[in-house]
C-alpha atoms as a PDB file:
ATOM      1  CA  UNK A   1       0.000   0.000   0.000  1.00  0.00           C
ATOM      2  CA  UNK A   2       1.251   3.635  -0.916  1.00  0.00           C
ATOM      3  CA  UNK A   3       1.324   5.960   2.085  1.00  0.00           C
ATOM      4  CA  UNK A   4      -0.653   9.227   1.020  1.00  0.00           C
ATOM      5  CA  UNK A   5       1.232  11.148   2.913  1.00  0.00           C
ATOM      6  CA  UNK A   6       4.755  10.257   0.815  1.00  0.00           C
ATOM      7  CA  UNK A   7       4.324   8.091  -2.401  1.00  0.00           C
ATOM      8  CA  UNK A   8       7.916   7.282  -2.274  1.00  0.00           C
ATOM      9  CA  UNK A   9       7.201   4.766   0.740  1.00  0.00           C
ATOM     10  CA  UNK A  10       5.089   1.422   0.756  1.00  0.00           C
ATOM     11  CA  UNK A  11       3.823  -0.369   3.557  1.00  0.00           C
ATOM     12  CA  UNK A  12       4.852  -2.752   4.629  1.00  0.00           C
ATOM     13  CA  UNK A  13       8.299  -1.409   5.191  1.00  0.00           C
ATOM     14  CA  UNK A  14      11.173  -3.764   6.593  1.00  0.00           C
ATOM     15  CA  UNK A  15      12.916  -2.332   9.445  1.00  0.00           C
ATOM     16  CA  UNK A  16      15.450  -5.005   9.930  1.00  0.00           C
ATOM     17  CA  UNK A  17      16.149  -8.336   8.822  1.00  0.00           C
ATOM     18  CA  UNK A  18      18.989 -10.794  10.536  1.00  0.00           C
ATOM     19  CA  UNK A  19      22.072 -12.097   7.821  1.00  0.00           C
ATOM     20  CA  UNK A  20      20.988 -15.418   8.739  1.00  0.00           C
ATOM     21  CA  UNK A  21      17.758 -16.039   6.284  1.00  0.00           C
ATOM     22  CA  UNK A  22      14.348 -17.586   6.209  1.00  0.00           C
ATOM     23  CA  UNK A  23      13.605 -21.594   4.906  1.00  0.00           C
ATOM     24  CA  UNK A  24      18.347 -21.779   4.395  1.00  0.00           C
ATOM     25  CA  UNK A  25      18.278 -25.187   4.041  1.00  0.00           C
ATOM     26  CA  UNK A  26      21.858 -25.466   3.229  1.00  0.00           C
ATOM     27  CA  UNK A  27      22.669 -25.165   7.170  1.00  0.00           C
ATOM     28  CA  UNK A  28      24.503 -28.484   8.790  1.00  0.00           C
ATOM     29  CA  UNK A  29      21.740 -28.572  11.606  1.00  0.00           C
ATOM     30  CA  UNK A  30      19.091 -28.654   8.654  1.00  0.00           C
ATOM     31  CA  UNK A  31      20.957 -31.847   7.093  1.00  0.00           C
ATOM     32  CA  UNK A  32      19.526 -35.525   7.537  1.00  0.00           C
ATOM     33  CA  UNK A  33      20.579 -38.981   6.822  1.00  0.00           C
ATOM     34  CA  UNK A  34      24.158 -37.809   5.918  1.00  0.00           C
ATOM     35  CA  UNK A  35      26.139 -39.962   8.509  1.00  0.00           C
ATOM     36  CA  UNK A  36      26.960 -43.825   8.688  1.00  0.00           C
ATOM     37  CA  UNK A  37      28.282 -45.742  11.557  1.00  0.00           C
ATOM     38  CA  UNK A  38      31.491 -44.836  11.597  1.00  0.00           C
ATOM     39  CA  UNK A  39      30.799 -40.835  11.137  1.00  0.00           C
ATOM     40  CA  UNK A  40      28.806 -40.927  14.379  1.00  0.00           C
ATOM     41  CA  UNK A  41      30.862 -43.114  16.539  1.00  0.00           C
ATOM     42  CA  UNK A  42      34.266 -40.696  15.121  1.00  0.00           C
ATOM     43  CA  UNK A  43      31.854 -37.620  16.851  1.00  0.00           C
ATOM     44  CA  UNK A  44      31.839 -39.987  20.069  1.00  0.00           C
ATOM     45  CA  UNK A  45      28.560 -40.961  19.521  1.00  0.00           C
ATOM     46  CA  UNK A  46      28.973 -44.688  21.035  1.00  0.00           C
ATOM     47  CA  UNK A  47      26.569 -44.746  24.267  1.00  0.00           C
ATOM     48  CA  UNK A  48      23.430 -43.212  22.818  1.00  0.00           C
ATOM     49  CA  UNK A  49      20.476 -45.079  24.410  1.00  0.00           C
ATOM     50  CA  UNK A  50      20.285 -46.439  27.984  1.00  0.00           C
ATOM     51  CA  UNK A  51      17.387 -48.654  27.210  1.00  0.00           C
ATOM     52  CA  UNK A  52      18.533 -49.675  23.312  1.00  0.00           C
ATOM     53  CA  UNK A  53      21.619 -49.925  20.361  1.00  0.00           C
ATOM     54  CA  UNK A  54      20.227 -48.414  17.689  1.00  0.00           C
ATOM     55  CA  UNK A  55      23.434 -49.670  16.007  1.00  0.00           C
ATOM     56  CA  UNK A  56      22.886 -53.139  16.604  1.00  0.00           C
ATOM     57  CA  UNK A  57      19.090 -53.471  16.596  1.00  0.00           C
ATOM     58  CA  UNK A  58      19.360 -54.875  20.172  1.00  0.00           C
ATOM     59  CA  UNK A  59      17.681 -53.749  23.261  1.00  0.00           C
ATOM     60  CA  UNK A  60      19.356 -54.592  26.690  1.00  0.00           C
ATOM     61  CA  UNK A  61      18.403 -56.663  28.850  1.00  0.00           C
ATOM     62  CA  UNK A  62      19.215 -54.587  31.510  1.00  0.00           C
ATOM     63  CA  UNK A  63      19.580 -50.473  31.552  1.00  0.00           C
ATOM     64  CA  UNK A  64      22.782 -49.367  30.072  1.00  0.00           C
ATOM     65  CA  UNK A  65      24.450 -47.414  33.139  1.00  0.00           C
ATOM     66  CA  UNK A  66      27.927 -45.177  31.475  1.00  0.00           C
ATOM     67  CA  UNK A  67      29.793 -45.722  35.069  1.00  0.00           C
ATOM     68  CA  UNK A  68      29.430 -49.872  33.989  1.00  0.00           C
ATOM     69  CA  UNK A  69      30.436 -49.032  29.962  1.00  0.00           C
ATOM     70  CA  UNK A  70      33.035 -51.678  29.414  1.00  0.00           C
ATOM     71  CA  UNK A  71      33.365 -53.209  32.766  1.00  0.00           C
ATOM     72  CA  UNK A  72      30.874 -55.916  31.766  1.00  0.00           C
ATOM     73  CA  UNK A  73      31.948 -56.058  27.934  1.00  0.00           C
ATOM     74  CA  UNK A  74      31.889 -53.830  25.079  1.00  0.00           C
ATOM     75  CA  UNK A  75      28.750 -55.091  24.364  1.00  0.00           C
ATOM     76  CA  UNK A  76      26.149 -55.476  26.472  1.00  0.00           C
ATOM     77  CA  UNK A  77      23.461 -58.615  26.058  1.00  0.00           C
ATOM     78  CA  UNK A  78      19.822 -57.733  24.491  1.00  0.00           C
ATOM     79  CA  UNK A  79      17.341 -58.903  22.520  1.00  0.00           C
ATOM     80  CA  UNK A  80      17.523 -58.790  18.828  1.00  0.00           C
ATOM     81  CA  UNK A  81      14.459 -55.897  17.847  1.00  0.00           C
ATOM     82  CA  UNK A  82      13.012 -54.417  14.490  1.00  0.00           C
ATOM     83  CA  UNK A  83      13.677 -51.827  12.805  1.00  0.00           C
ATOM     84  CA  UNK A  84      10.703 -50.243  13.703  1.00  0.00           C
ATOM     85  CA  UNK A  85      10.802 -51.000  17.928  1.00  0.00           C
ATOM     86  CA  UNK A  86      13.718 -49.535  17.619  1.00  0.00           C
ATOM     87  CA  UNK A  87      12.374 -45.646  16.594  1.00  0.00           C
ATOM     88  CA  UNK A  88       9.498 -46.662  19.217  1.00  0.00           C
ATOM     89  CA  UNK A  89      12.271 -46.967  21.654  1.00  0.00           C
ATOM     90  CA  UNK A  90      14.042 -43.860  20.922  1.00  0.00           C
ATOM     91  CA  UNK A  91      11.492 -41.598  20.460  1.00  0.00           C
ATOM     92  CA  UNK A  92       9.992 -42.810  23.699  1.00  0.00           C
ATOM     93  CA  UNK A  93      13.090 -42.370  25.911  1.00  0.00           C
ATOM     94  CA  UNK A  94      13.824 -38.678  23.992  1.00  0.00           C
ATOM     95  CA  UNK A  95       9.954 -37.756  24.961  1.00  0.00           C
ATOM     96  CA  UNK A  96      10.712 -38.679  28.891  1.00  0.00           C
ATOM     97  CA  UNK A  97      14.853 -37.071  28.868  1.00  0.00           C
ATOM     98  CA  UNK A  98      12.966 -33.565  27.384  1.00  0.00           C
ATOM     99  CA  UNK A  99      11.186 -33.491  30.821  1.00  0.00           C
ATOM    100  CA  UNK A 100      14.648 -32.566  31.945  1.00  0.00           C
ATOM    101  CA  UNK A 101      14.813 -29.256  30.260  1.00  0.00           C
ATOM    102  CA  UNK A 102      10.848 -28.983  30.536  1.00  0.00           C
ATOM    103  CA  UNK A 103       8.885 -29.210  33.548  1.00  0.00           C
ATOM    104  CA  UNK A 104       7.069 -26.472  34.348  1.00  0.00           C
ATOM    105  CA  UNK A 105       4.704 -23.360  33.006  1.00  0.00           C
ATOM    106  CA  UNK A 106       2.618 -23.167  30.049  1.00  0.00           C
ATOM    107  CA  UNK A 107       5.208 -23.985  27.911  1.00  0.00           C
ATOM    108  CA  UNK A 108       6.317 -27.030  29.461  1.00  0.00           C
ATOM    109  CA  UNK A 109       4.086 -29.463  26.586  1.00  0.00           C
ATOM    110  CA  UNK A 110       6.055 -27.256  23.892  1.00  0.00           C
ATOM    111  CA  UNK A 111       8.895 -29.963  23.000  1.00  0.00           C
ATOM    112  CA  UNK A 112       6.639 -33.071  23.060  1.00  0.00           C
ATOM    113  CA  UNK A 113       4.725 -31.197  20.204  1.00  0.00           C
ATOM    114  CA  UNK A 114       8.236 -30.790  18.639  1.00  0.00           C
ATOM    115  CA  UNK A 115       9.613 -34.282  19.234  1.00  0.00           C
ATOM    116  CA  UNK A 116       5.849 -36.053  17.637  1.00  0.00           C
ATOM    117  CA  UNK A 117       6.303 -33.584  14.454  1.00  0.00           C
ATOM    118  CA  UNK A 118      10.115 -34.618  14.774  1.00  0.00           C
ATOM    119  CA  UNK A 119       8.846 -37.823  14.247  1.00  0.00           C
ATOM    120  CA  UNK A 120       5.950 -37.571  11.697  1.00  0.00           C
ATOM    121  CA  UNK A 121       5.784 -34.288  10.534  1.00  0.00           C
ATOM    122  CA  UNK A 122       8.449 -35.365   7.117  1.00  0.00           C
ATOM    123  CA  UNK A 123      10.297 -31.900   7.382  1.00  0.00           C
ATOM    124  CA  UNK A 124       6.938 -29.822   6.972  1.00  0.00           C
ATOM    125  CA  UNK A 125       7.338 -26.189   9.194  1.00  0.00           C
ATOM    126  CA  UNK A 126       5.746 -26.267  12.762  1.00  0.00           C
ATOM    127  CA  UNK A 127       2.952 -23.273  14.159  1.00  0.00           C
ATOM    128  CA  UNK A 128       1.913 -23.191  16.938  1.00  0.00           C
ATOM    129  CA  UNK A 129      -0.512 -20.577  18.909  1.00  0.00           C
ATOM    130  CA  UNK A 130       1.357 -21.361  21.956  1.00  0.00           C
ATOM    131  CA  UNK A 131       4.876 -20.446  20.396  1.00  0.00           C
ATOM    132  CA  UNK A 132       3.272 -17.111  19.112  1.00  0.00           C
ATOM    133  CA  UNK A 133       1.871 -16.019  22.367  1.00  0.00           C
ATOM    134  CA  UNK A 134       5.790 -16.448  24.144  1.00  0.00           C
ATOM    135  CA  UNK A 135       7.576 -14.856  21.346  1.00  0.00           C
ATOM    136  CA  UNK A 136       5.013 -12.037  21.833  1.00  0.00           C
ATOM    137  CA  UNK A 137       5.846 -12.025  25.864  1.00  0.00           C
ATOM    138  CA  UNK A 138       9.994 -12.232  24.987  1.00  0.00           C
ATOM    139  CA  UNK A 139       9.049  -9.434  22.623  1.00  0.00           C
ATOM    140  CA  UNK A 140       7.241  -7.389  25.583  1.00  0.00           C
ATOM    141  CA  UNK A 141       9.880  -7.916  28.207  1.00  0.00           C
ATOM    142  CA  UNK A 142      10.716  -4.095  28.608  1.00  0.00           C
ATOM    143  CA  UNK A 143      14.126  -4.603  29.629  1.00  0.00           C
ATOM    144  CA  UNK A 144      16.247  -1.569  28.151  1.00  0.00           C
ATOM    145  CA  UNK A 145      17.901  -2.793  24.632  1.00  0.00           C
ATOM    146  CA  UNK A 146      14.067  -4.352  23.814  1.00  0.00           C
ATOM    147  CA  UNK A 147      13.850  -3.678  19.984  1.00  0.00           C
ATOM    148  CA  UNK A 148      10.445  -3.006  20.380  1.00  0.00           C
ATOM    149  CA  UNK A 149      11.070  -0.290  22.938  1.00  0.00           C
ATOM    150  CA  UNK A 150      13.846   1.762  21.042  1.00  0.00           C
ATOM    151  CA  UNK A 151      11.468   1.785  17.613  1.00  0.00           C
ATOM    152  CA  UNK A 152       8.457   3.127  19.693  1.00  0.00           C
ATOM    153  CA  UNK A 153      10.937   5.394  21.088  1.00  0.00           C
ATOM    154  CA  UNK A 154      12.601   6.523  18.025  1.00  0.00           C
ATOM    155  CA  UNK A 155       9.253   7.245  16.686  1.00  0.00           C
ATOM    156  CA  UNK A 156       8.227   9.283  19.669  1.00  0.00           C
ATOM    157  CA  UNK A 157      11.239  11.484  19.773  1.00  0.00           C
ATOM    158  CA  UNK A 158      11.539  11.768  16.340  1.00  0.00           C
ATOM    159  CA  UNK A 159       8.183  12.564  15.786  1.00  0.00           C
ATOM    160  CA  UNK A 160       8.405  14.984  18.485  1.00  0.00           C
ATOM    161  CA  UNK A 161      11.122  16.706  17.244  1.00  0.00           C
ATOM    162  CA  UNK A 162      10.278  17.676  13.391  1.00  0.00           C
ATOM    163  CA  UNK A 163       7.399  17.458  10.551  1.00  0.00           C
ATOM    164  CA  UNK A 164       7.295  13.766   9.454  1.00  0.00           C
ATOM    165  CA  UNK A 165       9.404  12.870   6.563  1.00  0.00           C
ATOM    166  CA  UNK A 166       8.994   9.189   6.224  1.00  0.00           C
ATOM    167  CA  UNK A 167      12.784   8.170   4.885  1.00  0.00           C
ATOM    168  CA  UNK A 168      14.201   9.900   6.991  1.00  0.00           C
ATOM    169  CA  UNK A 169      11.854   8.597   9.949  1.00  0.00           C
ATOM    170  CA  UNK A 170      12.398   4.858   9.285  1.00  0.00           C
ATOM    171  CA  UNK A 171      16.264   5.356   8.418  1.00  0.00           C
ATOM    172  CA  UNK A 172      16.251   6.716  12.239  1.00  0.00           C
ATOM    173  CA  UNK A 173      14.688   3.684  13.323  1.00  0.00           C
ATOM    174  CA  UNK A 174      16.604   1.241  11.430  1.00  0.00           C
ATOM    175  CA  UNK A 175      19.836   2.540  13.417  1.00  0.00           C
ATOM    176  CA  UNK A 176      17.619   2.513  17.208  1.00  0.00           C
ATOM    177  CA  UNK A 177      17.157  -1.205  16.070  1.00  0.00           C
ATOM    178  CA  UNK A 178      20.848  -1.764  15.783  1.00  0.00           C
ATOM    179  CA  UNK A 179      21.296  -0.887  19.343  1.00  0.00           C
ATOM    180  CA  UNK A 180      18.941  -3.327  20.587  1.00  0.00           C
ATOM    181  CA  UNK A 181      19.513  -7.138  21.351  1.00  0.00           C
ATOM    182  CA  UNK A 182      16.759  -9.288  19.595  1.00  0.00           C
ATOM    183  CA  UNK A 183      14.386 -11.583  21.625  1.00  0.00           C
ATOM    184  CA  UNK A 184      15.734 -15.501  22.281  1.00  0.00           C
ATOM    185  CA  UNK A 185      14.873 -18.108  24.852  1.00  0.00           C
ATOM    186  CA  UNK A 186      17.664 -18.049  26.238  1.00  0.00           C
ATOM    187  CA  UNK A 187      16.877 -16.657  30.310  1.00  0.00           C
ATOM    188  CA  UNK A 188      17.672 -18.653  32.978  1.00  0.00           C
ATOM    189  CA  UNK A 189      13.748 -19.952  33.433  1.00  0.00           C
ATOM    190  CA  UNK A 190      14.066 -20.973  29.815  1.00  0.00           C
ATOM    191  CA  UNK A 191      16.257 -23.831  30.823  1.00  0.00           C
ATOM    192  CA  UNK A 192      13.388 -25.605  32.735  1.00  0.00           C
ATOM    193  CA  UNK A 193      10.194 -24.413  31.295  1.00  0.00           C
ATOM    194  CA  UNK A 194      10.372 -25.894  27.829  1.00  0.00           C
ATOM    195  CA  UNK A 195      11.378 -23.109  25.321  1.00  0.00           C
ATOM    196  CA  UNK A 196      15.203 -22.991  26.388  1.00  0.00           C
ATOM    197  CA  UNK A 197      15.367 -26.761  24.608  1.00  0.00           C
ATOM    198  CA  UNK A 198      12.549 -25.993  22.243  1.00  0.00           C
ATOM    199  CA  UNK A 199      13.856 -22.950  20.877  1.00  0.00           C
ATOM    200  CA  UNK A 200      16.733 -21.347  22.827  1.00  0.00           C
ATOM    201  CA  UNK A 201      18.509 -19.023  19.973  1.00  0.00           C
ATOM    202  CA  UNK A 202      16.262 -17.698  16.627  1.00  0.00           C
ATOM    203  CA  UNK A 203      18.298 -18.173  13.523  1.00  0.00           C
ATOM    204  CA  UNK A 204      16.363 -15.360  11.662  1.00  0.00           C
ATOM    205  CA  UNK A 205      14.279 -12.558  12.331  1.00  0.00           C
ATOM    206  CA  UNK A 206      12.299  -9.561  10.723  1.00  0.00           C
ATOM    207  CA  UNK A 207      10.486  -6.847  11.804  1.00  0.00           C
ATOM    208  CA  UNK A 208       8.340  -5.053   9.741  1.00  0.00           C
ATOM    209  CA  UNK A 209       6.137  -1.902   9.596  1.00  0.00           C
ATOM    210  CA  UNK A 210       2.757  -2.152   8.486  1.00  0.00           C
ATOM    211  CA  UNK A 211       1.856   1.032   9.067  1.00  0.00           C
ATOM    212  CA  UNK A 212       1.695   4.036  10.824  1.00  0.00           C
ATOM    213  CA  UNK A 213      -0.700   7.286  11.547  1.00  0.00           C
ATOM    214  CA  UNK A 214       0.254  10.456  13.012  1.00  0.00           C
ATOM    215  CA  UNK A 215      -2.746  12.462  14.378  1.00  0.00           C
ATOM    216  CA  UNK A 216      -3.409  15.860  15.681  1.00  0.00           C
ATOM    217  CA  UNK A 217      -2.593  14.664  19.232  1.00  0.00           C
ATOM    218  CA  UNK A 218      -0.432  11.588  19.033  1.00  0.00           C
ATOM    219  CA  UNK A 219       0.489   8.505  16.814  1.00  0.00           C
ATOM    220  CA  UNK A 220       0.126   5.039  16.383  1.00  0.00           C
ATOM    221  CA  UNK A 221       1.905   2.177  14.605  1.00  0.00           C
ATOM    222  CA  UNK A 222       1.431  -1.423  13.637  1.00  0.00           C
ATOM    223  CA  UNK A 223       4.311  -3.527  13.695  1.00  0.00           C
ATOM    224  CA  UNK A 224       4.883  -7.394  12.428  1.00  0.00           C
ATOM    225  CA  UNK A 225       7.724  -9.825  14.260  1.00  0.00           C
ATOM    226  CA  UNK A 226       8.886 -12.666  12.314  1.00  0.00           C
ATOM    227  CA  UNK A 227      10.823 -15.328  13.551  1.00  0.00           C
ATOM    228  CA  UNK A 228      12.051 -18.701  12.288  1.00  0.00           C
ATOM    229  CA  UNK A 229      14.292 -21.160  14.185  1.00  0.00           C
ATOM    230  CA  UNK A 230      15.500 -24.702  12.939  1.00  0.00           C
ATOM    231  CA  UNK A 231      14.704 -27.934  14.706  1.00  0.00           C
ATOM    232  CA  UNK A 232      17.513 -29.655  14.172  1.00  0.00           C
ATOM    233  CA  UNK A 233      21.372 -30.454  15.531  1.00  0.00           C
ATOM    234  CA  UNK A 234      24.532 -29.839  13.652  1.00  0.00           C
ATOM    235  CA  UNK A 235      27.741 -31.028  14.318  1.00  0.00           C
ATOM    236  CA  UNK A 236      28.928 -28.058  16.424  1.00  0.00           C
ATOM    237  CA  UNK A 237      26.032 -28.586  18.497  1.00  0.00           C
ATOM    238  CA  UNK A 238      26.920 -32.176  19.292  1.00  0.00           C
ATOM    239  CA  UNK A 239      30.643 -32.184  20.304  1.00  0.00           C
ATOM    240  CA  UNK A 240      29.816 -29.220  22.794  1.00  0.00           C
ATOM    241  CA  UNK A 241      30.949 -30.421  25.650  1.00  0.00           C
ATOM    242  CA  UNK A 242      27.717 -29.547  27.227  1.00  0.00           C
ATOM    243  CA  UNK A 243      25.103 -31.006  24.793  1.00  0.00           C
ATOM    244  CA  UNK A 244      27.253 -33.760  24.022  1.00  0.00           C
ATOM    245  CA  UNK A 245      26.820 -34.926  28.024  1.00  0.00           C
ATOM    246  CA  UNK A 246      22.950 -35.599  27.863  1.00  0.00           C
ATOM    247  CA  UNK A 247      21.319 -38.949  26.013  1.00  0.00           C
ATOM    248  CA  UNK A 248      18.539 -36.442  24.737  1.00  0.00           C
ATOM    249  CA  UNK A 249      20.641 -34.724  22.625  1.00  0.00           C
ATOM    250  CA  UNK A 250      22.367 -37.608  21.456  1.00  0.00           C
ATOM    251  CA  UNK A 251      19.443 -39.629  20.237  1.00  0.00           C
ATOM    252  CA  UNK A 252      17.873 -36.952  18.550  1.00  0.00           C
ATOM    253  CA  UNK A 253      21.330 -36.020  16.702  1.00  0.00           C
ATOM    254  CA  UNK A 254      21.243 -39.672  15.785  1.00  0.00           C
ATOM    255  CA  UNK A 255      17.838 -40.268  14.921  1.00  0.00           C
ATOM    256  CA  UNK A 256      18.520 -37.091  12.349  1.00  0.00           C
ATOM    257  CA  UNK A 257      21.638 -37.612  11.041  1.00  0.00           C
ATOM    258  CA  UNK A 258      21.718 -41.688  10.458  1.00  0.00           C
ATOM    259  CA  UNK A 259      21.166 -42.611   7.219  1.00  0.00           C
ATOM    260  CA  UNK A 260      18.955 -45.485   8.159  1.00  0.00           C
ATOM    261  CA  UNK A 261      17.084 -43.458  10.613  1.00  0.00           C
ATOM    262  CA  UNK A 262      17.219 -39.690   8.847  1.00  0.00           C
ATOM    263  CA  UNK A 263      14.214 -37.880  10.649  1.00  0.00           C
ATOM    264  CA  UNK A 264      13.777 -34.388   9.070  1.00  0.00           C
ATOM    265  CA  UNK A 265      14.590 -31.747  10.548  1.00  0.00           C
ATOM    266  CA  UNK A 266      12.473 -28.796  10.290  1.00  0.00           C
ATOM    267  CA  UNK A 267      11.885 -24.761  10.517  1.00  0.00           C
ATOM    268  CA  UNK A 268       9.663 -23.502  13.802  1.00  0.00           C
ATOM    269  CA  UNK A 269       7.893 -20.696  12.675  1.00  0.00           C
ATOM    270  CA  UNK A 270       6.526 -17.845  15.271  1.00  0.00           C
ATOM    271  CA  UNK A 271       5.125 -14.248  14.347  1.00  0.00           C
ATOM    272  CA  UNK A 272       3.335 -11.619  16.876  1.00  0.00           C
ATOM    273  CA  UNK A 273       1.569  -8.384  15.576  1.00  0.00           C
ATOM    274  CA  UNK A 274       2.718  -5.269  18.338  1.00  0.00           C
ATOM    275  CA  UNK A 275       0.656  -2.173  18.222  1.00  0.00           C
ATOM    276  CA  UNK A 276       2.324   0.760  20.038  1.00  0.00           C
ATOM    277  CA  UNK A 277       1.636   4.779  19.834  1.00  0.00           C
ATOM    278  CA  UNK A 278       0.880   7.349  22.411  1.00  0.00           C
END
């Protein structure tokens, strides 16, 4: 839509937009089936299961426990299973490790959503209502560098200040924006209440204006928050000494990257419409 006021600006206007972009499947963490046996157990990927050797077929007959790992035998006694029991298994025991990183607040159902469409969604992008309404709570934090904050403050003072000239206006913005530090899952209650291990970082985002009214007494403006994250591991995320610690991680890095496994990985899509003004 042309703005009447300027017909050298269209809405909607992009504000900012991350170097990182929307649907890159070329990224290693959006990869699948790549690996073989011996790929995975060079990245240390030998004790993935307690309950199951997805490498083998065989589940054991008694828990695998890592401070017995070779004192028994370097490999353990099971029962021959399919194929198929085998992703049961996994998927099962990667459901019930989540709980570790996910266990209370509304969010806390968030990764078993993720893990089923891990498992039968075939790569197709994830929505969800309930991501939406947490990227719209990160968004409305008000802590200081909030990017939200500095554009409905740049418009105030600048707005304030002179006539409206819209280039100039959103060029003013753009450079507020740059101060700020974009919204992630990454705060300390993140760790436990489901998003920190859903989500954590956002590989791209874009904010948008869709439009905006100055009146005789005040203003008001619609923006649009776009944000796209990738459910999947990469190979920096797996030797991380961290990450690399925890069977959750390790399954689902196996269960993704095996070529007789190869779950898709996919993109998380999240979006929340902000309406500020005074």
């Amino acid at each position: 839509m042309v703005n009447p006021l300027n017909s050298s600006i269209f809405f909607p206007c992009t504000l900012f937009e991350t170097v990182a972009r929307f649907d890159d499947y070329r990224t290693d963490d959006m990869q699948c089936g790549d690996m073989g046996d011996e790929e995975l157990l060079m990245l240390g990927l030998r004790d993935i299961s307690a309950q199951v050797d997805p490498y083998r077929l065989v589940r054991y007959d008694f828990p695998a426990t890592p401070h017995l790992d070779g004192f028994l035998g370097s490999t353990p006694a099971g029962t021959k299973i399919s194929h198929e029991e085998c992703i049961d298994i996994l998927f099962t025991e990667m459901k019930e490790l989540s709980q570790l990183f996910s266990f209370q607040g509304e969010y806390k159902m968030l990764i078993g959503e993720l893990i089923d469409h891990f498992r039968y969604g075939n790569g197709r992008g994830f929505y969800s209502q309930r991501l939406n309404s947490a990227f719209h709570e990160r968004i409305n934090d008000y802590s200081k560098d909030n990017p939200l904050i500095l554009i409905k403050d740049g418009i105030q003072k600048y707005l304030n200040s002179k006539e409206i000239y819209y280039p100039e206006l959103f060029s003013y913005v753009k450079k507020r924006i740059l101060d700020s530090r974009l919204p992630k899952f990454n705060y300390k209650n993140d760790r436990v209440n489901g998003l920190g291990v859903s989500i954590h970082d956002i590989s791209a985002q874009k904010i948008t204006l869709s439009n905006i009214q100055k009146y005789a007494i005040g203003w008001s403006a619609t923006l649009y928050f776009e944000a796209q994250d990738h459910f999947g591991l990469d190979v920096v995320d797996i030797k991380n000494e961290i990450y690399s610690q925890f069977r959750f991680f390790r399954i689902w890095f196996f269960l993704q990257r095996h070529k007789d496994f190869a779950f898709k990985p996919f993109f998380t899509n999240f979006h929340s419409v902000e309406r500020v003004g005074s």
